[in-house]
Protein backbone atom coordinates (compact mmCIF):
# COMPACT_ATOMS: atom_id res chain seq x y z
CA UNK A 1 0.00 0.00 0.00
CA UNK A 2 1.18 3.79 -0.58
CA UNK A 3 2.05 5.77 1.85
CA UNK A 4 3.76 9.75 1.98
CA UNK A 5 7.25 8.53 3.35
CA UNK A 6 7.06 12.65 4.26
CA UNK A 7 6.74 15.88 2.92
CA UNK A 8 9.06 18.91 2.97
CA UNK A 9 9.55 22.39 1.37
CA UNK A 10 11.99 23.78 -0.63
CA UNK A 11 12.57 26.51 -3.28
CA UNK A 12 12.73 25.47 -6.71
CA UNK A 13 15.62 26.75 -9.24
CA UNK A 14 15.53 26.70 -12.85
CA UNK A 15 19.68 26.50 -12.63
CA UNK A 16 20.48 22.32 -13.78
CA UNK A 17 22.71 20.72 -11.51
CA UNK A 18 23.48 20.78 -7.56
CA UNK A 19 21.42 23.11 -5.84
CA UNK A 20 22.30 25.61 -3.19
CA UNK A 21 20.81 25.25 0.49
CA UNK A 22 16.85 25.54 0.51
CA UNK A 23 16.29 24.63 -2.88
CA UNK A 24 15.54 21.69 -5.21
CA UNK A 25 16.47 21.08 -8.71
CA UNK A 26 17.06 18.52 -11.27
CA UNK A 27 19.92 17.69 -13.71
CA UNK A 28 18.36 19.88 -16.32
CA UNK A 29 16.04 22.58 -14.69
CA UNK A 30 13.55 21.24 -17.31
CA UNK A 31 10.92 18.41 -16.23
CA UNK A 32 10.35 17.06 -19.41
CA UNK A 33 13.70 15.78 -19.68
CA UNK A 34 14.81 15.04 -16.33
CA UNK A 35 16.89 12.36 -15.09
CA UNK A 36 17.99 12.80 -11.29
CA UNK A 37 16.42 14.85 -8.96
CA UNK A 38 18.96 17.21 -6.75
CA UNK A 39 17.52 18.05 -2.68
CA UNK A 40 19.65 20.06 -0.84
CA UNK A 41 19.94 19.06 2.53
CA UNK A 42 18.69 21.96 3.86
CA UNK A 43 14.83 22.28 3.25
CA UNK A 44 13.38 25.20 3.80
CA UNK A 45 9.96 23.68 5.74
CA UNK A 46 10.67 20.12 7.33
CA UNK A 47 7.39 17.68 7.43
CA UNK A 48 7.37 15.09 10.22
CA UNK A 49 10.05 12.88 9.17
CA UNK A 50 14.08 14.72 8.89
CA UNK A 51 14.67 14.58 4.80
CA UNK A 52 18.47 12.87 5.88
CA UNK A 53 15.53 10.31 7.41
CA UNK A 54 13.38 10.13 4.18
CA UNK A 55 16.51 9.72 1.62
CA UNK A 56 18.13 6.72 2.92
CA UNK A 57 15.26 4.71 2.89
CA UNK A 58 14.51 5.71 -0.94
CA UNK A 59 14.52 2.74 -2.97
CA UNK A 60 13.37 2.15 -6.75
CA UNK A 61 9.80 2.25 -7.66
CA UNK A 62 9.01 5.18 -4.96
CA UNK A 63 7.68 8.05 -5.85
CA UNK A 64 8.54 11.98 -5.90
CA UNK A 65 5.79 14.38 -5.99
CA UNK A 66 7.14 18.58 -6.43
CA UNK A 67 3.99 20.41 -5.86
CA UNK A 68 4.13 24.24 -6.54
CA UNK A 69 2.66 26.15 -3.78
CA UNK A 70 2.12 29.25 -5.87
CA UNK A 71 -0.50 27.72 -8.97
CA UNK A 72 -1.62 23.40 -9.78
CA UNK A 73 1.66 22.73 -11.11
CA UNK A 74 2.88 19.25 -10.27
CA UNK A 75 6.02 17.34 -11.54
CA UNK A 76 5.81 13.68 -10.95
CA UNK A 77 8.46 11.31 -10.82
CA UNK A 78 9.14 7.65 -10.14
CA UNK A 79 12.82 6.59 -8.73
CA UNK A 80 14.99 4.09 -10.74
CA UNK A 81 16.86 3.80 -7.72
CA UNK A 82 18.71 4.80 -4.24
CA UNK A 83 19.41 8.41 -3.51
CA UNK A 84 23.06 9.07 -2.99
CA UNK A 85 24.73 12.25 -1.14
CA UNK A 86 27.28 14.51 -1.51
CA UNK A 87 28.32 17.96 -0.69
CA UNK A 88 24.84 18.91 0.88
CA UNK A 89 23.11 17.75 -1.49
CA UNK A 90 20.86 14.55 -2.11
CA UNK A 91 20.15 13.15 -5.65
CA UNK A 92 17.43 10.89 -6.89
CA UNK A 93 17.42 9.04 -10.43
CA UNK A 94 14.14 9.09 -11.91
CA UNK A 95 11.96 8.48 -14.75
CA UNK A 96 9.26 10.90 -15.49
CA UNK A 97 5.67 10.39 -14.79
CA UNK A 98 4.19 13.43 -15.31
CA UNK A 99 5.69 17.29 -15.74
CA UNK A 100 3.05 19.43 -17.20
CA UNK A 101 3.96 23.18 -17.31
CA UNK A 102 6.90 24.94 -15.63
CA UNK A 103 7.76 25.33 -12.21
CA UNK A 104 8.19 29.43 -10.87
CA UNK A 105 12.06 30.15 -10.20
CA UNK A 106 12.55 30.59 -6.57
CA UNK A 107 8.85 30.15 -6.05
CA UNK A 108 7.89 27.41 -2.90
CA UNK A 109 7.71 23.69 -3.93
CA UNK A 110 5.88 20.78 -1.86
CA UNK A 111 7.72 17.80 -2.26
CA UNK A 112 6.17 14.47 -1.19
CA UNK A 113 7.97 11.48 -1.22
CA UNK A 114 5.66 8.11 -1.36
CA UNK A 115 6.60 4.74 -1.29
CA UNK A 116 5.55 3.05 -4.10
CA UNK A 117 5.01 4.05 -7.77
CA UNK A 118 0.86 3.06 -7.85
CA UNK A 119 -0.34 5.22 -5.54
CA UNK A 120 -3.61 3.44 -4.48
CA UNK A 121 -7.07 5.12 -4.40
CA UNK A 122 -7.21 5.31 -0.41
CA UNK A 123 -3.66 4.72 0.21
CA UNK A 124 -2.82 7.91 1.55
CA UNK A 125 -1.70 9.28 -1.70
CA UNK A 126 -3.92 11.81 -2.50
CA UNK A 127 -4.00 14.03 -5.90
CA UNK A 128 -4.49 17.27 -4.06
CA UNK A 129 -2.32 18.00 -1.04
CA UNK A 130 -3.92 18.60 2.57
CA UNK A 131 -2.35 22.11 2.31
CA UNK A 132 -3.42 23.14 -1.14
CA UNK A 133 -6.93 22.10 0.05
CA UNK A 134 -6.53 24.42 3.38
CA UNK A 135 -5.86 27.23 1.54
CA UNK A 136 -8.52 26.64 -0.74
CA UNK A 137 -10.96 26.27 2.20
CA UNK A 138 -9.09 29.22 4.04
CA UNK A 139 -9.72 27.52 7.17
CA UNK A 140 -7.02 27.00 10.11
CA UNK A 141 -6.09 24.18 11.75
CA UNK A 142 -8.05 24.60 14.89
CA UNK A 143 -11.22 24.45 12.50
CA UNK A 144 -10.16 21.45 10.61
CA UNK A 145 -7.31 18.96 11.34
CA UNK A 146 -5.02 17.56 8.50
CA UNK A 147 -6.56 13.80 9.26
CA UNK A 148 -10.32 15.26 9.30
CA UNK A 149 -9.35 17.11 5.58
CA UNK A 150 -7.77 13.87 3.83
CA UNK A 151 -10.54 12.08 4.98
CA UNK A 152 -12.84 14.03 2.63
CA UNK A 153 -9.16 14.56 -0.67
CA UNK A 154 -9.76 10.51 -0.26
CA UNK A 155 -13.42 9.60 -0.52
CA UNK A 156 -13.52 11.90 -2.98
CA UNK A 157 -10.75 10.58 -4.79
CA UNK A 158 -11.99 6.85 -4.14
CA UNK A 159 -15.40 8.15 -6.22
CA UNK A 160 -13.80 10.05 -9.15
CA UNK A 161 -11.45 6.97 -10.35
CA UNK A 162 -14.71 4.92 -10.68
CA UNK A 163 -15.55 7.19 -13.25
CA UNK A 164 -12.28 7.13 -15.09
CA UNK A 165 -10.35 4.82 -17.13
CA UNK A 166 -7.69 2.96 -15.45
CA UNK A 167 -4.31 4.91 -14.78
CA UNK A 168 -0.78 3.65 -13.98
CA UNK A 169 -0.43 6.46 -11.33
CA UNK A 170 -4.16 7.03 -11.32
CA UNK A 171 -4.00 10.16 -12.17
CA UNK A 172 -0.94 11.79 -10.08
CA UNK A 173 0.04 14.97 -11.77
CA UNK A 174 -2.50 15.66 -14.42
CA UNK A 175 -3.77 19.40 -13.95
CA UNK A 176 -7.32 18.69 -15.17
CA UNK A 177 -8.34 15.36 -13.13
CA UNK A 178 -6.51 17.19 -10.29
CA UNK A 179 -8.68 20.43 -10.92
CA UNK A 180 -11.85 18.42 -10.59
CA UNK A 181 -10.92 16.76 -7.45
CA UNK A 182 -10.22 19.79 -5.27
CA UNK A 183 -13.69 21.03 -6.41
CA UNK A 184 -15.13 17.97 -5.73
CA UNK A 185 -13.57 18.17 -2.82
CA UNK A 186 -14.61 21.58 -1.48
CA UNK A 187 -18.44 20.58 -2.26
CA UNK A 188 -18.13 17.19 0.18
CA UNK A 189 -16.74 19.14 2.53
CA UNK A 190 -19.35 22.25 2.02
CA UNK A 191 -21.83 19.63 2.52
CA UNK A 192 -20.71 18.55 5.69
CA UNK A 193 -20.58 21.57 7.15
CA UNK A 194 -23.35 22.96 6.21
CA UNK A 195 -26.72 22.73 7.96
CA UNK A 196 -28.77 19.43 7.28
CA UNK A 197 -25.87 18.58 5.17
CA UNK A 198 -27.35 21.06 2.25
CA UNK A 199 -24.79 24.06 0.51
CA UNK A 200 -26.22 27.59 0.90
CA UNK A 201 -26.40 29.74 -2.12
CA UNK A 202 -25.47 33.56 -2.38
CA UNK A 203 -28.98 34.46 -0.88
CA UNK A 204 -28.45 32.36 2.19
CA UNK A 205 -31.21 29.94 1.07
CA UNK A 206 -30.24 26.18 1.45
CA UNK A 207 -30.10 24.44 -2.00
CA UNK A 208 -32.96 21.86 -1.93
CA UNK A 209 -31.67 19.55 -3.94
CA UNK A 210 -31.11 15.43 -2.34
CA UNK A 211 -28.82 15.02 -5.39
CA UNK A 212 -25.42 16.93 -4.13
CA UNK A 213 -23.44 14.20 -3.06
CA UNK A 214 -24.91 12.03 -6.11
CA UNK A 215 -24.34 11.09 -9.79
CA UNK A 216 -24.42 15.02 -10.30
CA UNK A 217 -21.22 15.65 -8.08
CA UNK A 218 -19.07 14.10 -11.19
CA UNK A 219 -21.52 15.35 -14.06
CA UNK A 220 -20.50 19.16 -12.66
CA UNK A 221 -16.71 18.53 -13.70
CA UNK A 222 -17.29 17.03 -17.02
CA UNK A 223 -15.92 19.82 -18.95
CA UNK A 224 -12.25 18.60 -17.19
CA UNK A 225 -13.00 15.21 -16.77
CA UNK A 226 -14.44 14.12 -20.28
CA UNK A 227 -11.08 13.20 -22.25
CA UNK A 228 -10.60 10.23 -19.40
CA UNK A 229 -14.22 8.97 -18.84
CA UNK A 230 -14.90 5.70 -20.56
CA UNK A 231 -15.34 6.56 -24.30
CA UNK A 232 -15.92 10.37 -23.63
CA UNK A 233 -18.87 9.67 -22.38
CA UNK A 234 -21.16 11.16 -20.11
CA UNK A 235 -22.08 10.44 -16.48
CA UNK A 236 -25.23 9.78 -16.30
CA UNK A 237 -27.49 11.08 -13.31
């Protein structure tokens, strides 16, 4: 089963090669033809596990995640092996799963590390981050914990791969699926919170509908979802 190994921040650089404390880069600055990816030692936000911790357990087959904090950007990778160190600095080979878009020079990057390279629907390995979906909510911690929001980035995930056709990494860096999940997400949540488990429009009136957490939920996203549904079709209500 997948599971995040741990998650730490670091700045991202565009310059190929070793990078200098605080910030991550890869062997070319470019994602699309990356090889190795470079961690300095120094990170600039450390998750629950020390990164020295998290690298020498790395092993082939795991899985590097470099979210940007700043827009939906996410570069993908799968190891091809161990990470080695030297000079402050660790280094990963990959292969490359997904790296849609570029990343913002000197701009914040998430970096997950997860331990196998199928992520499981209900693993733990979610395709929008517990923080991303914070900020979305704009709600602190002492409103929500981190275990009470993956909850929710889970079952919703669980029901949108149903929908889908089958994917190696199901679905782990592309923008669109991604897109659809944290609003998917935000409207299972909004439902929970809300009174009688119904969303309240712009003129305060609950929406009367018993069809919110149904069929509809997916139908809403279509316009992002409809390249990977079954045949391009529809979901149908």
């Amino acid at each position: 089963m997948a599971q995040t190994l741990s998650k730490a921040t670091w700045l991202w650089t565009n310059v190929a090669g070793p990078p200098i404390p605080g910030h991550v880069s890869t062997d070319t600055g470019i994602g699309t033809t990356t090889t190795k990816v470079l961690y300095s030692e120094q990170a600039s936000e450390v998750g629950p596990v020390p990164v020295s911790e998290v690298m020498v357990i790395i092993a082939a087959g795991d899985v590097l995640r470099l979210d940007a904090e700043t827009s939906t950007t996410v570069w993908t990778f799968v190891a091809t092996g161990p990470a080695s160190y030297l000079a402050g600095v660790w280094t990963i080979p990959v292969s490359i799963a997904s790296a849609p878009g570029p990343l913002t020079n000197e701009g914040s990057v998430l970096c997950y590390f997860l331990t196998e390279a199928v992520p499981a629907s209900g693993s733990g390995a979610t395709l929008v981050s517990v923080d991303t979906f914070r900020k979305v909510l704009d709600i602190p911690e002492t409103m929500a914990s981190d275990a009470e929001l993956e909850e929710v980035l889970l079952a919703t995930q669980e029901s949108l791969l149903q929908y889908l056709v089958p994917d190696t990494l199901n679905y782990q860096g592309n923008s669109a699926v991604t897109e659809a999940a944290l609003g998917m997400s935000v409207q299972v949540w909004q439902a929970r919170q809300a009174p009688g488990g119904q969303m309240v429009g712009v003129d305060l009136n609950p929406q009367q509908t018993p069809y919110l957490l149904g069929p509809g939920l997916v139908l809403r996203f279509q316009g992002l979802l409809g390249p990977w549904m079954p045949q391009g079709g529809a979901v149908v209500a």
